[in-house]
N, C-alpha and C. Protein backbone atom coordinates (compact mmCIF):
# COMPACT_ATOMS: atom_id res chain seq x y z
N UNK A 1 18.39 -10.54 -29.42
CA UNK A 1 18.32 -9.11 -29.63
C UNK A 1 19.47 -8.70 -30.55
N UNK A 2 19.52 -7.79 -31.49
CA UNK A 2 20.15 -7.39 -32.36
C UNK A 2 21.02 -6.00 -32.06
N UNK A 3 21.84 -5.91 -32.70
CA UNK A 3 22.38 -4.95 -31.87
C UNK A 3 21.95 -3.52 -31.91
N UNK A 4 21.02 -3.38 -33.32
CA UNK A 4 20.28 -2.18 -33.57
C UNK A 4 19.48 -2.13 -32.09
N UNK A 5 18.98 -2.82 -31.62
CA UNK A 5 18.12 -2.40 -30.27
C UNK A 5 18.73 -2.37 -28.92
N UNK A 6 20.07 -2.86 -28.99
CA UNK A 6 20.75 -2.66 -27.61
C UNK A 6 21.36 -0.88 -28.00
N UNK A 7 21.57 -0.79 -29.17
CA UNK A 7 21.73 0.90 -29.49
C UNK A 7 20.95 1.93 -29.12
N UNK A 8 19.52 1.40 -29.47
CA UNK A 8 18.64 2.21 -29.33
C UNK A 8 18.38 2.16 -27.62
N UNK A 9 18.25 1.32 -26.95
CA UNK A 9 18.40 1.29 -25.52
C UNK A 9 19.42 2.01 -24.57
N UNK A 10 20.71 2.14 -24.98
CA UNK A 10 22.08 2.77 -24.67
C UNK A 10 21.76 4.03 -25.03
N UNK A 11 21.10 4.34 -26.29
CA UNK A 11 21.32 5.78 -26.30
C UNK A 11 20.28 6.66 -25.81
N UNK A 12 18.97 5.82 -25.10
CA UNK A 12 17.97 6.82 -24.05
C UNK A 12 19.17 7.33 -23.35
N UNK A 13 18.19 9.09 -22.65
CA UNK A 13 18.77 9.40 -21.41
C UNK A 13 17.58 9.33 -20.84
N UNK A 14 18.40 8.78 -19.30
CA UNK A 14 17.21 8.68 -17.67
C UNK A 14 16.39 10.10 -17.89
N UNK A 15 15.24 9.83 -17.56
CA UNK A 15 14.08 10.74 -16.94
C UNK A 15 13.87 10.82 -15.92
N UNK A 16 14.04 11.47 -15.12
CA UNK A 16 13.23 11.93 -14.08
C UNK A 16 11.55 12.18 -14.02
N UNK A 17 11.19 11.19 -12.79
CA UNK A 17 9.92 11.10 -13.29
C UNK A 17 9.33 12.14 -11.52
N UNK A 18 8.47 12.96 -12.28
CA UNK A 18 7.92 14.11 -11.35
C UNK A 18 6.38 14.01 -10.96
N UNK A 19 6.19 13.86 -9.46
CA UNK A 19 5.09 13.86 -9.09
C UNK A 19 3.76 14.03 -9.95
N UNK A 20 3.44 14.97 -10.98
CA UNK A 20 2.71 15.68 -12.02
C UNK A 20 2.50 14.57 -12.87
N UNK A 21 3.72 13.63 -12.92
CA UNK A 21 3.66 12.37 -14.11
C UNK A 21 2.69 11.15 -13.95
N UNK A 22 2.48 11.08 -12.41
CA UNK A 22 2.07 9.96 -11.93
C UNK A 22 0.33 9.98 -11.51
N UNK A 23 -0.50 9.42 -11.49
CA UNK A 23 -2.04 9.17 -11.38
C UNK A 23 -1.95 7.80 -10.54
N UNK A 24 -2.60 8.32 -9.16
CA UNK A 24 -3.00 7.55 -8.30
C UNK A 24 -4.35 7.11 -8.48
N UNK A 25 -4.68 5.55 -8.34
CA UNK A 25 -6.69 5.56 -8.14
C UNK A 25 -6.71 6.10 -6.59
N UNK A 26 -8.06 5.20 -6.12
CA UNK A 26 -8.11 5.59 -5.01
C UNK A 26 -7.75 3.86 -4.08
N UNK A 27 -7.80 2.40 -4.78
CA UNK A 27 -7.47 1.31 -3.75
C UNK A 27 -6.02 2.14 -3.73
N UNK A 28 -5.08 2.48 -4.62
CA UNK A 28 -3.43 2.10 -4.48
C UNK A 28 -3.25 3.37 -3.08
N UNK A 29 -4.02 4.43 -2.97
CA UNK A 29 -4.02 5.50 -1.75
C UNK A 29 -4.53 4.58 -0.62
N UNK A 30 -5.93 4.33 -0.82
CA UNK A 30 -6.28 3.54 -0.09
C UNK A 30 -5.34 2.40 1.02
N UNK A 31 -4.42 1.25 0.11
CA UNK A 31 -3.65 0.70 0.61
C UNK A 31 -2.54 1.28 1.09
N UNK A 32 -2.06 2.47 0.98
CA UNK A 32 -0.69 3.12 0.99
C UNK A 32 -1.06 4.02 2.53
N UNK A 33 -2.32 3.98 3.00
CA UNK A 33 -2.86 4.79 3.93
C UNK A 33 -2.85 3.83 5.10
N UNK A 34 -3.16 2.70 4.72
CA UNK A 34 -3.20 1.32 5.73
C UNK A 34 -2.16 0.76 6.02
N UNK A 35 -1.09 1.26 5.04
CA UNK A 35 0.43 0.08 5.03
C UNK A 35 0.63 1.66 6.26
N UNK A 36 0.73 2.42 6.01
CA UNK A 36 1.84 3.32 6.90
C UNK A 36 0.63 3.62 8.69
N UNK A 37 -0.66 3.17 8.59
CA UNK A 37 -1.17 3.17 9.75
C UNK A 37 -0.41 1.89 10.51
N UNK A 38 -0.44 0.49 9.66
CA UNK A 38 -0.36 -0.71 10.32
C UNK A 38 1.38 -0.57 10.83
N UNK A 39 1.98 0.04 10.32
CA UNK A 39 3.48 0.63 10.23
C UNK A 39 3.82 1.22 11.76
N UNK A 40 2.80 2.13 11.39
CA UNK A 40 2.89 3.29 12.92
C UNK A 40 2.59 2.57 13.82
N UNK A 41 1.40 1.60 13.76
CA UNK A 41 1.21 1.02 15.18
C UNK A 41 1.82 0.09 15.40
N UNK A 42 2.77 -0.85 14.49
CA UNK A 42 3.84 -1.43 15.01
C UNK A 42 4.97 -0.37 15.66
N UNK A 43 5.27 0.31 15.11
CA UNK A 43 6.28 1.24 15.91
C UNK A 43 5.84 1.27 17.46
N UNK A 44 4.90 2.14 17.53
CA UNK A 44 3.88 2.20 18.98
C UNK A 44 3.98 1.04 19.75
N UNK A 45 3.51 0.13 19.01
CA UNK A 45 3.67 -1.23 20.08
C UNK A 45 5.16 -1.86 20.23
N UNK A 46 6.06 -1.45 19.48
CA UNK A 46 7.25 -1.91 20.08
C UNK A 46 8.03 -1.20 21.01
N UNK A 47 7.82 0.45 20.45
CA UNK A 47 8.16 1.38 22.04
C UNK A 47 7.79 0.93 23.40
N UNK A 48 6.25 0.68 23.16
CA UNK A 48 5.45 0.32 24.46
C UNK A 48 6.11 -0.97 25.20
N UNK A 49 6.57 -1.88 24.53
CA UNK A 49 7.27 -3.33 24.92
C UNK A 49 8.33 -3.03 25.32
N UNK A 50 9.70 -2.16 24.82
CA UNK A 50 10.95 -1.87 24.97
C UNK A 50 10.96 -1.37 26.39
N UNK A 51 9.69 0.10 26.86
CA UNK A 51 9.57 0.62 27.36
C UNK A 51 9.46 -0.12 28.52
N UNK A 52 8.56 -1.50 28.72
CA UNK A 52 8.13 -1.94 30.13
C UNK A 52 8.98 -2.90 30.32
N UNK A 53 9.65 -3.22 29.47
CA UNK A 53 10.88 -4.14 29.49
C UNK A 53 12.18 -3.42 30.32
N UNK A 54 12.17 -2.32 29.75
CA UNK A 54 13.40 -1.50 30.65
C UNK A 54 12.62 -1.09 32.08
N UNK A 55 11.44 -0.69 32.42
CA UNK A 55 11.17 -0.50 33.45
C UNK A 55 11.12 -2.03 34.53
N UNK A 56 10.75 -3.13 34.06
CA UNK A 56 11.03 -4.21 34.75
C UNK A 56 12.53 -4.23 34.95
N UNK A 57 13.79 -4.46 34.25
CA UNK A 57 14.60 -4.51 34.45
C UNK A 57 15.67 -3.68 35.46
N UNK A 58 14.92 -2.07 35.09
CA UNK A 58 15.39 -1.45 36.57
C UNK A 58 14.41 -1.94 37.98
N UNK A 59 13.70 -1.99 37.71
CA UNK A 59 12.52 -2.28 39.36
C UNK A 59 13.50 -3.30 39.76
């Protein structure tokens, strides 16, 4: 790389990139709907484990 293009790289400024910028299909929603279900019900099922774990331990 030459240094004309490490110049031209240095002298962008960051963008902020705004909701409005971005286009979802429908698999990448699709998957993003399943990652945070499969998410939640790990949460759920580890409360539920913690939960009967502490109740054995006091009984």
């Amino acid at each position: 790389m030459d240094n004309r293009n490490i110049d031209e790289i240095t002298d962008k400024k960051a963008r902020i990139v705004k909701s409005h910028d971005i286009s979802l299909n429908g698999a990448y929603v699709e998957w993003i709907h399943e990652l945070k279900e499969r998410y939640r019900g790990a949460q759920i099922k580890a409360a539920i484990k913690v939960n009967s774990e502490k109740l054995l331990f006091n009984w």
